[in-house]
PDB file of N, CA and C in Angstrom:
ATOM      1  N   UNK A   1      -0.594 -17.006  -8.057  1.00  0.00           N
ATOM      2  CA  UNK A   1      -0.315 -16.344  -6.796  1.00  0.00           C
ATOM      3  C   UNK A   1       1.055 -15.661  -6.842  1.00  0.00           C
ATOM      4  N   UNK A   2       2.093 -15.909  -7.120  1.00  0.00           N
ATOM      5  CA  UNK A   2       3.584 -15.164  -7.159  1.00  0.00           C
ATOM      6  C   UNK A   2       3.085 -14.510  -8.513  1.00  0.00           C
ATOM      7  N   UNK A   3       2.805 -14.353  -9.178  1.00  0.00           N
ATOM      8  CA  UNK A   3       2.357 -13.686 -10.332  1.00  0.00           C
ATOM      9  C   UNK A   3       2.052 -11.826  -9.303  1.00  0.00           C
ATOM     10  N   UNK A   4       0.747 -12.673  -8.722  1.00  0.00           N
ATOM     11  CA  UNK A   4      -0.098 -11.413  -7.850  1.00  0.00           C
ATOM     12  C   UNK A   4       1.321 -10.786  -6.614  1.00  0.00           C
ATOM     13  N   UNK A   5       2.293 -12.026  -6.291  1.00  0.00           N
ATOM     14  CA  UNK A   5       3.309 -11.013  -5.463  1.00  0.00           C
ATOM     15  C   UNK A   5       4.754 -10.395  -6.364  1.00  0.00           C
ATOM     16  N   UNK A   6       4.502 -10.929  -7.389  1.00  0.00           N
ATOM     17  CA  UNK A   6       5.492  -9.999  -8.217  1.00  0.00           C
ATOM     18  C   UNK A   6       4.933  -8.586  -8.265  1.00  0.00           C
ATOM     19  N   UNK A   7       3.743  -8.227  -8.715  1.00  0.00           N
ATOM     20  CA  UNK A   7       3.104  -7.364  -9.081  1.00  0.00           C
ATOM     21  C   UNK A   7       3.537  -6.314  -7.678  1.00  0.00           C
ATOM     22  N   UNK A   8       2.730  -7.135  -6.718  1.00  0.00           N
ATOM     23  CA  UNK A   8       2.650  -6.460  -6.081  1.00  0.00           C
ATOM     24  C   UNK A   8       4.131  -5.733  -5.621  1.00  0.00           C
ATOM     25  N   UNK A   9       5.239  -6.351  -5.158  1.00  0.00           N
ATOM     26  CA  UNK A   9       7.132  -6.286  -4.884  1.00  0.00           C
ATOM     27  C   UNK A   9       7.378  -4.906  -6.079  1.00  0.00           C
ATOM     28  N   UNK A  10       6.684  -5.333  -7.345  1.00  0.00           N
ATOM     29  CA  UNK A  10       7.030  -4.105  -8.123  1.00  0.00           C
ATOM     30  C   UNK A  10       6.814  -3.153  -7.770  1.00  0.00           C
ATOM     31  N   UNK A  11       5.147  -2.654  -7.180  1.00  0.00           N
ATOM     32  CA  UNK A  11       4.249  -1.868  -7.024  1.00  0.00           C
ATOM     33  C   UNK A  11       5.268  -1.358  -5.687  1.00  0.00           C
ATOM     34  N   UNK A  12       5.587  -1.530  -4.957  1.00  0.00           N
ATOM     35  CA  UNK A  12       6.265  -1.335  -3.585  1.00  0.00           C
ATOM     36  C   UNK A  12       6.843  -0.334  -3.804  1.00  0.00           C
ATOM     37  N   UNK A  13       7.846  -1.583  -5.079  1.00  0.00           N
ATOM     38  CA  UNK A  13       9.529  -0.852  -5.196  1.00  0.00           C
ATOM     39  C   UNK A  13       8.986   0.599  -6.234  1.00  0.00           C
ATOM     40  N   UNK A  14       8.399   0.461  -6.857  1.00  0.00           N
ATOM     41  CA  UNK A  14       7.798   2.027  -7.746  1.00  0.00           C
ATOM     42  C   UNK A  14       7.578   3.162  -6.858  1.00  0.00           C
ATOM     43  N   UNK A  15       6.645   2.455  -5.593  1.00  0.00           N
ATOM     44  CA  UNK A  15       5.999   4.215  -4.699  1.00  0.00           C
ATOM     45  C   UNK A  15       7.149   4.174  -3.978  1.00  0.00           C
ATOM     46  N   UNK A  16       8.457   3.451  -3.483  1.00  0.00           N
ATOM     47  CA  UNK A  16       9.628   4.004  -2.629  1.00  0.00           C
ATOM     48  C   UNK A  16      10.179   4.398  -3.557  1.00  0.00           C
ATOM     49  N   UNK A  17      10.419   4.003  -4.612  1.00  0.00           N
ATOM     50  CA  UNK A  17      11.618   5.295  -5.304  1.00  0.00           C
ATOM     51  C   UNK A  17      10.903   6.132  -5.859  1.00  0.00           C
ATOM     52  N   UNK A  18       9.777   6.065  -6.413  1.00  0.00           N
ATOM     53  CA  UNK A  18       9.057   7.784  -6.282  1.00  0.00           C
ATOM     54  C   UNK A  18       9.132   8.680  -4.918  1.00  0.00           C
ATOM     55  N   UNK A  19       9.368   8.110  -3.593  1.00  0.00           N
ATOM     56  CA  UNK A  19       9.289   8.682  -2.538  1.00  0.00           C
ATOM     57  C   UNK A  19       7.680   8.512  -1.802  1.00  0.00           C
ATOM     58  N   UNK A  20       6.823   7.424  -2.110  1.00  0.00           N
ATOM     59  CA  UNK A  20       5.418   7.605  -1.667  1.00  0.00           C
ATOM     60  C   UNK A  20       5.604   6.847  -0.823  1.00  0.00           C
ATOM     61  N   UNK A  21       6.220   6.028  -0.308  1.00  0.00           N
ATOM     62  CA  UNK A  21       5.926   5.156   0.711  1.00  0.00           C
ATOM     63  C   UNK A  21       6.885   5.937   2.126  1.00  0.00           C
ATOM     64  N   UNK A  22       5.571   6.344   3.224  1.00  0.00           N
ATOM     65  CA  UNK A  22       5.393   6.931   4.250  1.00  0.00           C
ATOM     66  C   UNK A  22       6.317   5.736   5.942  1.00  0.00           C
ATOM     67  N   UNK A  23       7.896   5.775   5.576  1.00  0.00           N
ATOM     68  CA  UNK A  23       8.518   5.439   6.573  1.00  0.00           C
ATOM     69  C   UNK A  23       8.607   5.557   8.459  1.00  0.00           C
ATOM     70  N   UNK A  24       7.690   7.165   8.484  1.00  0.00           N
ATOM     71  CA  UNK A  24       7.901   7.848   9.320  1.00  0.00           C
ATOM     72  C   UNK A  24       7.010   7.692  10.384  1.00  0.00           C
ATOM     73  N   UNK A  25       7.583   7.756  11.399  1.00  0.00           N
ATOM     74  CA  UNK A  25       6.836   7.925  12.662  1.00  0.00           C
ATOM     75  C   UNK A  25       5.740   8.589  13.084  1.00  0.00           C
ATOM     76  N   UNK A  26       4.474   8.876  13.427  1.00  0.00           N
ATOM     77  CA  UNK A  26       3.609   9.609  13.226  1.00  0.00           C
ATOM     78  C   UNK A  26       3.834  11.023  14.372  1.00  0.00           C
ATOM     79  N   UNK A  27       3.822  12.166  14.703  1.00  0.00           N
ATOM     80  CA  UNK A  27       4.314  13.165  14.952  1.00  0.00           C
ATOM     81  C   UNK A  27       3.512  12.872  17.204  1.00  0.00           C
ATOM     82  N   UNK A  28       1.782  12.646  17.106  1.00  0.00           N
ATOM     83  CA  UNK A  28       1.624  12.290  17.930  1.00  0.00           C
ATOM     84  C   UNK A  28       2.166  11.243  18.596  1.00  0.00           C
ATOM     85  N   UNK A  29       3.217  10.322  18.331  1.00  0.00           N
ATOM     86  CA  UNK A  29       3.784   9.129  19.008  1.00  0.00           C
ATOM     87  C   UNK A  29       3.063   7.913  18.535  1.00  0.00           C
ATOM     88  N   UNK A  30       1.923   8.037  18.114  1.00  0.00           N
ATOM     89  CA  UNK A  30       0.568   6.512  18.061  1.00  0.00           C
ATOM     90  C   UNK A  30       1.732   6.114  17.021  1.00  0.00           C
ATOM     91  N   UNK A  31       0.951   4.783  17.261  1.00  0.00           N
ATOM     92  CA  UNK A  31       1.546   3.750  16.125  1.00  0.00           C
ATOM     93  C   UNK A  31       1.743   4.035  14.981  1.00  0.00           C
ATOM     94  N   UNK A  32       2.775   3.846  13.711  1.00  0.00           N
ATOM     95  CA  UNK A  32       2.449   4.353  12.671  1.00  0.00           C
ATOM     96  C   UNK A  32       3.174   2.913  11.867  1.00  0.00           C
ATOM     97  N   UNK A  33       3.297   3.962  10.761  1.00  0.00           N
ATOM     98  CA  UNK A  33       3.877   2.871   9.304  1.00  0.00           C
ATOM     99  C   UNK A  33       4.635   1.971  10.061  1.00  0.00           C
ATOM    100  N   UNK A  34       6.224   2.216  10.855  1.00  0.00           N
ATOM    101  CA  UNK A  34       7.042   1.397  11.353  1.00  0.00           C
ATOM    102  C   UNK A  34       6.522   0.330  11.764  1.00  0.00           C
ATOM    103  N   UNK A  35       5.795   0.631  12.515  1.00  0.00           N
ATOM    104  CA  UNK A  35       4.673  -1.003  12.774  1.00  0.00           C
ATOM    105  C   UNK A  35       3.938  -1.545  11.969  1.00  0.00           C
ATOM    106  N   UNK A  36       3.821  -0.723  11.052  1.00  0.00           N
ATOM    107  CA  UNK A  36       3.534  -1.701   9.573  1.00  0.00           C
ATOM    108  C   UNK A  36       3.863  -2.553   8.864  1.00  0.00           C
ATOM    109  N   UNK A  37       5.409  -2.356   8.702  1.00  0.00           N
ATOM    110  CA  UNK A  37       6.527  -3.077   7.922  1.00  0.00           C
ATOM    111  C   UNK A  37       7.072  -4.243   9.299  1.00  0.00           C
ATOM    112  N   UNK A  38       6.486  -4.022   9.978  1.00  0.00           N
ATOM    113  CA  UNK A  38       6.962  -5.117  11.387  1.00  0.00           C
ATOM    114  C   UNK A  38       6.944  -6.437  11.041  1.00  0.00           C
ATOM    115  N   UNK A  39       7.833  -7.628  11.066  1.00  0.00           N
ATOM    116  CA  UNK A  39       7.071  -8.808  10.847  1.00  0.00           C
ATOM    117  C   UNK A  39       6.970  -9.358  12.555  1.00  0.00           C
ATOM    118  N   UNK A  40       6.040 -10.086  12.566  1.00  0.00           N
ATOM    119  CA  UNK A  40       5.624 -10.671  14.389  1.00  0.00           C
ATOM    120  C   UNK A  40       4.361 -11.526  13.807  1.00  0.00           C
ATOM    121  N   UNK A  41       4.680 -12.047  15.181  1.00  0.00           N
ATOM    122  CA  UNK A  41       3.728 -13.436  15.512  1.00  0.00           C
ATOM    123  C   UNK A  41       3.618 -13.062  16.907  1.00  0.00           C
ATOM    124  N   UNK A  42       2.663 -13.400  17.561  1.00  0.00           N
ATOM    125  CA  UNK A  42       2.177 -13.076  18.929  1.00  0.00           C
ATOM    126  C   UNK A  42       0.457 -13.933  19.582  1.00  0.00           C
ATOM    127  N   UNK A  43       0.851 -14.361  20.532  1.00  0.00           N
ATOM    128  CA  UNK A  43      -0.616 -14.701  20.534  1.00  0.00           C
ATOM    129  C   UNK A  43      -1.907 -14.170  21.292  1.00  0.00           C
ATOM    130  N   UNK A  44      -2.673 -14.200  20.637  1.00  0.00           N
ATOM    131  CA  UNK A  44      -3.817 -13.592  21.348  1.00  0.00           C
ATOM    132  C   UNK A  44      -5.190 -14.183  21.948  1.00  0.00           C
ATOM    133  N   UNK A  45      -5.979 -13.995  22.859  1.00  0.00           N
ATOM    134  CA  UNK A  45      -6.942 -14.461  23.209  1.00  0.00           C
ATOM    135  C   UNK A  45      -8.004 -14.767  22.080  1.00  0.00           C
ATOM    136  N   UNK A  46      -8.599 -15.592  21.942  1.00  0.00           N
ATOM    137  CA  UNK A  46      -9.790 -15.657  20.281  1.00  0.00           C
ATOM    138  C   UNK A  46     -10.963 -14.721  20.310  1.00  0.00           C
ATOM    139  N   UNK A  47     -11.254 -14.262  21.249  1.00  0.00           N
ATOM    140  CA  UNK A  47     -11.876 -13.292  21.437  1.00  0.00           C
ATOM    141  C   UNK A  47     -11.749 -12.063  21.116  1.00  0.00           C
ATOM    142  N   UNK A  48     -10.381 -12.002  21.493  1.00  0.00           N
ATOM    143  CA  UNK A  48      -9.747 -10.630  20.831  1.00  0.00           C
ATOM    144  C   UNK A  48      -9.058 -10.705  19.133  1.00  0.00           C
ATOM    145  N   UNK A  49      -9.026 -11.695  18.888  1.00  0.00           N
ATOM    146  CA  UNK A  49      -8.749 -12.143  17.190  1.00  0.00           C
ATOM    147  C   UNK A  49     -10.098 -11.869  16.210  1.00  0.00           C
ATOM    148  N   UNK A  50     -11.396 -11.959  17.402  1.00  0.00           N
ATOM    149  CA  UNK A  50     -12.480 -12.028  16.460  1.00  0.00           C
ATOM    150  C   UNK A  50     -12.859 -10.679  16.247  1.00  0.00           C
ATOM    151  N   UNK A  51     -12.849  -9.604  17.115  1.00  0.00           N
ATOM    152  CA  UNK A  51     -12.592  -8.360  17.252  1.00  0.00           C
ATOM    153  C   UNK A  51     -12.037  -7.293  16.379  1.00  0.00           C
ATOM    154  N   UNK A  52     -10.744  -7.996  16.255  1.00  0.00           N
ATOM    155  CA  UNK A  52      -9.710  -7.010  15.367  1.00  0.00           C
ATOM    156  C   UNK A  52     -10.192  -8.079  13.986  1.00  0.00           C
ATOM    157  N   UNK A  53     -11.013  -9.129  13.564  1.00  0.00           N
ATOM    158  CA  UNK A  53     -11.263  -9.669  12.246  1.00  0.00           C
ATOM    159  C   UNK A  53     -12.200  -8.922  12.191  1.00  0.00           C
ATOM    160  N   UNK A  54     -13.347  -8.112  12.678  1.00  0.00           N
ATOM    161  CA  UNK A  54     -14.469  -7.853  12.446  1.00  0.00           C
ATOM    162  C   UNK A  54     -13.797  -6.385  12.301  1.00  0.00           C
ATOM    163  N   UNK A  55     -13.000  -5.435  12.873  1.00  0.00           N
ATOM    164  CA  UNK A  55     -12.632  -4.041  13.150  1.00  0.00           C
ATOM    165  C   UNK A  55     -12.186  -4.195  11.194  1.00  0.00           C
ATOM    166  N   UNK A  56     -11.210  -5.201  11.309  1.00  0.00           N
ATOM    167  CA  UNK A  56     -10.417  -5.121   9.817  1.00  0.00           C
ATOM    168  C   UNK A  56     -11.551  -4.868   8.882  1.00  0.00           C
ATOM    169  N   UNK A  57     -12.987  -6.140   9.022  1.00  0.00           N
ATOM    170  CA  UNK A  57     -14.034  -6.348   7.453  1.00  0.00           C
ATOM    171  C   UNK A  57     -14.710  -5.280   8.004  1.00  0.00           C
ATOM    172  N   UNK A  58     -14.497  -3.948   8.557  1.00  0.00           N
ATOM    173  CA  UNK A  58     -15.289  -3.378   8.786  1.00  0.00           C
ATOM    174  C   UNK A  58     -14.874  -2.016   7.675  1.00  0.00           C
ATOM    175  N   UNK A  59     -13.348  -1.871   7.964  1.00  0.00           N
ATOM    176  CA  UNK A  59     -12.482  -1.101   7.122  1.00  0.00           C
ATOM    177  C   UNK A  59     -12.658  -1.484   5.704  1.00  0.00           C
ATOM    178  N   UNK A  60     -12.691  -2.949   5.027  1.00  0.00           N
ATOM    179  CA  UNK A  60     -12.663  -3.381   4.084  1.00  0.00           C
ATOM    180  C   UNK A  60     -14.008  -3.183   3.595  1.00  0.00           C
ATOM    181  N   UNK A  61     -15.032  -3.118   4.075  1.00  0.00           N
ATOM    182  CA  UNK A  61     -16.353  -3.497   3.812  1.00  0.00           C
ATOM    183  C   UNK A  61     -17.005  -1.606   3.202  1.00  0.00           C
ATOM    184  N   UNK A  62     -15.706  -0.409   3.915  1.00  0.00           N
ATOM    185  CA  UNK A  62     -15.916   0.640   3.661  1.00  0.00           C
ATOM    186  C   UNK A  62     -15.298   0.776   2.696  1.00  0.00           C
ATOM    187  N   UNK A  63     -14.354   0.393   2.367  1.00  0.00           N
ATOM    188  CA  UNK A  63     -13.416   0.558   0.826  1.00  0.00           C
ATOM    189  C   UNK A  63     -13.999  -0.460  -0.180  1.00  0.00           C
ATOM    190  N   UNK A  64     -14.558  -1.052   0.176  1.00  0.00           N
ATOM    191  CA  UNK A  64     -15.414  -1.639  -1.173  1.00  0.00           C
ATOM    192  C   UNK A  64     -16.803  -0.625  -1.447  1.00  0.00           C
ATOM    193  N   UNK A  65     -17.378  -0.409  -0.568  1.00  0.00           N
ATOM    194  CA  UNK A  65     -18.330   0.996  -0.742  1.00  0.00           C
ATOM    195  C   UNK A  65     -18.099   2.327  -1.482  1.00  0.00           C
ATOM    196  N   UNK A  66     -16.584   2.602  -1.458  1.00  0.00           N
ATOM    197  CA  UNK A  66     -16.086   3.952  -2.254  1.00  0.00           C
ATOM    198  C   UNK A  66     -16.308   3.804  -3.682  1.00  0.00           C
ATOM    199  N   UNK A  67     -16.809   4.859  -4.020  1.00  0.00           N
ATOM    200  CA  UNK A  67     -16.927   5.285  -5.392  1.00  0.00           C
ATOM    201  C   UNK A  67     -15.717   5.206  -5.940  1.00  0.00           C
ATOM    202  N   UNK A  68     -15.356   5.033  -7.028  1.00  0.00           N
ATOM    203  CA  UNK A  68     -13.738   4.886  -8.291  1.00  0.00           C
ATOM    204  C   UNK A  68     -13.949   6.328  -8.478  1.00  0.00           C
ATOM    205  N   UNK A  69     -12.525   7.219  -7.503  1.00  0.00           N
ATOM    206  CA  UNK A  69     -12.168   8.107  -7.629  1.00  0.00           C
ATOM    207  C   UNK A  69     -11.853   8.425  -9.597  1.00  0.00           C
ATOM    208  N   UNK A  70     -12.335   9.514  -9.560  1.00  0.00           N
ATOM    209  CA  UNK A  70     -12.091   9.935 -11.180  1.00  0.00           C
ATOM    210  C   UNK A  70     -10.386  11.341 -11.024  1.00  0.00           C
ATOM    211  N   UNK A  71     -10.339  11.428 -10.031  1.00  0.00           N
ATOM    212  CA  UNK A  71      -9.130  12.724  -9.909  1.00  0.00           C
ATOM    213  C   UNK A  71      -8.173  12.635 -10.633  1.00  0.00           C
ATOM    214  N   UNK A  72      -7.081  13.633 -10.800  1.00  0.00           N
ATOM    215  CA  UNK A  72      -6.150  12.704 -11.687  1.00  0.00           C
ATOM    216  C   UNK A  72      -5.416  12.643 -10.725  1.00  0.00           C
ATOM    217  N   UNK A  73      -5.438  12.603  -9.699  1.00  0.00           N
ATOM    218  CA  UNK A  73      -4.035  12.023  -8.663  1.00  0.00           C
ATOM    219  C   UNK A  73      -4.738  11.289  -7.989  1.00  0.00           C
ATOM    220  N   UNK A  74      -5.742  10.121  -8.533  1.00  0.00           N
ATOM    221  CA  UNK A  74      -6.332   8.976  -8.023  1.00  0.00           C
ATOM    222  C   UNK A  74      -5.358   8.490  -8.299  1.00  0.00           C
ATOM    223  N   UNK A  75      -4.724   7.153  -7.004  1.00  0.00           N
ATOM    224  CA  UNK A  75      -4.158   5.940  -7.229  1.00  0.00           C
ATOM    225  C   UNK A  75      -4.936   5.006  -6.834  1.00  0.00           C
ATOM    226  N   UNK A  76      -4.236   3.865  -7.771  1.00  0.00           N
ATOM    227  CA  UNK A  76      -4.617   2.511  -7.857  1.00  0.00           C
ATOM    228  C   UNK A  76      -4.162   1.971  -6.084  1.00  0.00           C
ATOM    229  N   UNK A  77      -5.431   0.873  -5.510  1.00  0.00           N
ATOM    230  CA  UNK A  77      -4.957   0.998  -3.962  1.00  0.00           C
ATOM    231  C   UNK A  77      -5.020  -1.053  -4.099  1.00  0.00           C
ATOM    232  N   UNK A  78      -4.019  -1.394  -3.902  1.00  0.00           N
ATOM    233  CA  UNK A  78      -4.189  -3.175  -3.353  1.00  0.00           C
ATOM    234  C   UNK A  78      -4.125  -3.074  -1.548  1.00  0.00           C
ATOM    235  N   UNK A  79      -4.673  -4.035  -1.263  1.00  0.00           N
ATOM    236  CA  UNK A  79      -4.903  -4.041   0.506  1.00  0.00           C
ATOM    237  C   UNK A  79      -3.115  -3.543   0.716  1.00  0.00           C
ATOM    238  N   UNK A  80      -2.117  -4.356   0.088  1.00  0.00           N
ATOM    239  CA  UNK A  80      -0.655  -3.725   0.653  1.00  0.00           C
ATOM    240  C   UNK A  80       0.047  -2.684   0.807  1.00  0.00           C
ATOM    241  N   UNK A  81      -0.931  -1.716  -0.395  1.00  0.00           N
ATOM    242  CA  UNK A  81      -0.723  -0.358  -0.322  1.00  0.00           C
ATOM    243  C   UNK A  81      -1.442   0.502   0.890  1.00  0.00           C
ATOM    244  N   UNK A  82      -2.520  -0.036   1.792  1.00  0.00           N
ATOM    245  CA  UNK A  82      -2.915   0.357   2.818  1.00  0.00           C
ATOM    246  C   UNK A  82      -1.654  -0.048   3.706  1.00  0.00           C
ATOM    247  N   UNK A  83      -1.698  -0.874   4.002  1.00  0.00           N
ATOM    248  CA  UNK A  83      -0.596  -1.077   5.010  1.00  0.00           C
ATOM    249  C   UNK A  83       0.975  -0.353   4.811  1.00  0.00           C
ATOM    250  N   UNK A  84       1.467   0.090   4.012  1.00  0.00           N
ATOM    251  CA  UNK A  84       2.800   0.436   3.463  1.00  0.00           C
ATOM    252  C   UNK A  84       2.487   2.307   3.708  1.00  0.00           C
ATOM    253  N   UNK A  85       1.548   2.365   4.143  1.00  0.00           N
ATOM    254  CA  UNK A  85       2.267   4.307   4.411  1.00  0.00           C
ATOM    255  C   UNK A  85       2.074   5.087   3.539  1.00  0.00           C
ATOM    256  N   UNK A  86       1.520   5.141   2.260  1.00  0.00           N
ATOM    257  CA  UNK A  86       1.153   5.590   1.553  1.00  0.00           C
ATOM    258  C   UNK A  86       1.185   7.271   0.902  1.00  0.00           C
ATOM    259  N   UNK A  87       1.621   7.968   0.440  1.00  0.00           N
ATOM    260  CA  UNK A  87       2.473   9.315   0.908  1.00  0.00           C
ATOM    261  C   UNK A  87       1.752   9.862  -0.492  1.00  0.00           C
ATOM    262  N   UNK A  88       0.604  10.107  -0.985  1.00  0.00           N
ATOM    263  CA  UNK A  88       0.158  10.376  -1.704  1.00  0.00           C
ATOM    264  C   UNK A  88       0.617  12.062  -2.626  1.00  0.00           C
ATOM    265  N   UNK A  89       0.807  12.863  -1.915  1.00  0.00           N
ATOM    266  CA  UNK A  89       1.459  14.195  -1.939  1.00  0.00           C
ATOM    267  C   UNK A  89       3.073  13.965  -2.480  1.00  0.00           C
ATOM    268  N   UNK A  90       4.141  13.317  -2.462  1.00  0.00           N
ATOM    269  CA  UNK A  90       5.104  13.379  -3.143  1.00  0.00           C
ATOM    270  C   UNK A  90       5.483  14.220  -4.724  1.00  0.00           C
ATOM    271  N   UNK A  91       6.466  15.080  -4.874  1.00  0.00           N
ATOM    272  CA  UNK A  91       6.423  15.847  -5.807  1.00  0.00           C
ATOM    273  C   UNK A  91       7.131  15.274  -6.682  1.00  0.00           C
ATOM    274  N   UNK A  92       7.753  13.747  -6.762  1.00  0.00           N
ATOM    275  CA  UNK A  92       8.014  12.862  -7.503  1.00  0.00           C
ATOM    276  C   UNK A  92       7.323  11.922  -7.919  1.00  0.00           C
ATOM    277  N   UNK A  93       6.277  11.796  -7.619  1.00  0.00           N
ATOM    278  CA  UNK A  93       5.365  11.282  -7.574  1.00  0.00           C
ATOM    279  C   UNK A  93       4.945  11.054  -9.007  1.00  0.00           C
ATOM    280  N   UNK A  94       4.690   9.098  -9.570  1.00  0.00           N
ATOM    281  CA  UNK A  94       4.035   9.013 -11.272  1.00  0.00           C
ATOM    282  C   UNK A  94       2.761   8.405 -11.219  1.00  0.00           C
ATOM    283  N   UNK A  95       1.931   8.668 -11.548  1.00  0.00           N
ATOM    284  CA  UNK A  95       0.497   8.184 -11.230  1.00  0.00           C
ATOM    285  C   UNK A  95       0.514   6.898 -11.608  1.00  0.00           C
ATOM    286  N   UNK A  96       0.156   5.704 -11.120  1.00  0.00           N
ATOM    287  CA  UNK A  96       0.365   4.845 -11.139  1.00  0.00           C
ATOM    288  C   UNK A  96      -0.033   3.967 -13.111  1.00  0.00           C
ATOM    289  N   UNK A  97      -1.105   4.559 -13.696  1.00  0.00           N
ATOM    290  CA  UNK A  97      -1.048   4.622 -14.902  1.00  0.00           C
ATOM    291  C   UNK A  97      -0.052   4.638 -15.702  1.00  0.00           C
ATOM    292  N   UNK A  98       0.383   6.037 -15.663  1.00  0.00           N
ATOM    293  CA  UNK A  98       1.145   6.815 -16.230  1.00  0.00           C
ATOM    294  C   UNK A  98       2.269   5.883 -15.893  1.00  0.00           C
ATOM    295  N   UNK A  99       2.642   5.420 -15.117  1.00  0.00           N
ATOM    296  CA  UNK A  99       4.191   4.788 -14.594  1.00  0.00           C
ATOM    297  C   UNK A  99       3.847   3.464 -15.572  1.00  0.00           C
ATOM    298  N   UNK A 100       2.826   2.685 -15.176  1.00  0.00           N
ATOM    299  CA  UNK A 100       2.802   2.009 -15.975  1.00  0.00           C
ATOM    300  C   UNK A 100       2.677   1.847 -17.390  1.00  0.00           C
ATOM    301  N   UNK A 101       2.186   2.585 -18.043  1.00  0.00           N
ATOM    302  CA  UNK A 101       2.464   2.871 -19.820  1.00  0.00           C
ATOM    303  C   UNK A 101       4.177   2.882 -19.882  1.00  0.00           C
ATOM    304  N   UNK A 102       4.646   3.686 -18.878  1.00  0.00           N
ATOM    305  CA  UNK A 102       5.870   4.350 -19.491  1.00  0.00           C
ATOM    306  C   UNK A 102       6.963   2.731 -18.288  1.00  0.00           C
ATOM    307  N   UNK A 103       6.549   2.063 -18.010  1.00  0.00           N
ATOM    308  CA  UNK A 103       7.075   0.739 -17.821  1.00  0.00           C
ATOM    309  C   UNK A 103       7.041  -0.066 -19.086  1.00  0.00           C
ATOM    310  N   UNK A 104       5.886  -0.368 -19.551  1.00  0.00           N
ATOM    311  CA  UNK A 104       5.620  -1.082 -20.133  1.00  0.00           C
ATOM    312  C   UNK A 104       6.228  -0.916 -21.892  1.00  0.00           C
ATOM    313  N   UNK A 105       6.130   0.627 -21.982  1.00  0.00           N
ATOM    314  CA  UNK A 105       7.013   0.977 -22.891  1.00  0.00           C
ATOM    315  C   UNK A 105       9.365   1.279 -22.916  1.00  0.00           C
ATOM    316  N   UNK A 106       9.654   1.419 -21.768  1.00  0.00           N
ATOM    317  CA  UNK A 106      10.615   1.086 -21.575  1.00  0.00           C
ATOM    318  C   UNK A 106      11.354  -0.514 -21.311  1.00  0.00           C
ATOM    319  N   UNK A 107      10.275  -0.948 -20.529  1.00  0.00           N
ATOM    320  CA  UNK A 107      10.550  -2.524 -19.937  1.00  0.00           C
ATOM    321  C   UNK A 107      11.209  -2.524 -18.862  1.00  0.00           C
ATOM    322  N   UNK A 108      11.284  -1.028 -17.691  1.00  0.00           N
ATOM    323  CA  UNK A 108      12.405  -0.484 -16.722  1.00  0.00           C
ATOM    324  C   UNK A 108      11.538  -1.884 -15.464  1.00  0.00           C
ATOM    325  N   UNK A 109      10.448  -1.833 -15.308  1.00  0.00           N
ATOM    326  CA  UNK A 109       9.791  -2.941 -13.984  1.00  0.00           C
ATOM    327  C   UNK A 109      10.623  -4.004 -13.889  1.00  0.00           C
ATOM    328  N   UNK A 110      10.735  -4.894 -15.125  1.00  0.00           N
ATOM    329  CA  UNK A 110      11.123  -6.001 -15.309  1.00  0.00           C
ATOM    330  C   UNK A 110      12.707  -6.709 -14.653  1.00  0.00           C
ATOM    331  N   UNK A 111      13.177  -7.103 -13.994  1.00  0.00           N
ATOM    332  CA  UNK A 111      14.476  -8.165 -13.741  1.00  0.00           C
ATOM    333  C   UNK A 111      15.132  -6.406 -13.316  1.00  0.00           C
ATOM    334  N   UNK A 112      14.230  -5.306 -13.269  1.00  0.00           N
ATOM    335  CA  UNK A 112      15.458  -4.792 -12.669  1.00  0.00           C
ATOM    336  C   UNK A 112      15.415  -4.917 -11.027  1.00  0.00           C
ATOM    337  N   UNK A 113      16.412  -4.236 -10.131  1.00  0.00           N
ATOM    338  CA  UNK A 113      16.931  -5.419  -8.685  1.00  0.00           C
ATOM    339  C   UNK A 113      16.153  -4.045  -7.612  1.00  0.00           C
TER     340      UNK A 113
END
């Protein structure tokens, strides 16, 4: 399990300093990323918990249905990369492959801060 959240802390820190991770407020006012990165606890009626569990496996149940994009500006997606803002268009942008070969051949991921 910390194995799977190292990975993931890496994966984070890679699409913010490429510039992919989407900080910004959404232009209509609705909720956006900022409430993403929110941490909260709040309580809710169970009724309304069962609701937003079924709204969520409903989202999930469609992303397991997608075909494995072949593009070459397909990225690799973990559920955290949904939630984090995702800024796919960045002109700094390293395909997540590609970043990784050229990690794995530098060793830049590793103990750096």
């Amino acid at each position: 399990m910390l194995a799977g959240v190292d990975r993931v802390r890496d994966e984070f820190r890679a699409h913010t300093r490429a510039g992919r991770v989407d900080f910004s407020t959404p232009r209509d006012g609705s909720a956006g990323p900022p409430s993403l990165f929110a941490d909260f606890s709040l309580r809710l009626d169970p009724a309304r918990l069962v609701r937003l569990r079924s709204q969520l496996g409903e989202i999930f149940d469609e992303l397991m249905s997608e075909e494995r994009s072949v593009a070459e500006d397909a990225v690799d997606v973990t559920v955290l990369t949904l939630l984090y803002g995702f800024r796919a268009e960045s002109p700094r942008a390293i395909p997540f492959q590609a970043r990784n070969r050229k990690c794995r051949a530098e060793c830049q991921c590793r103990g750096s801060g």
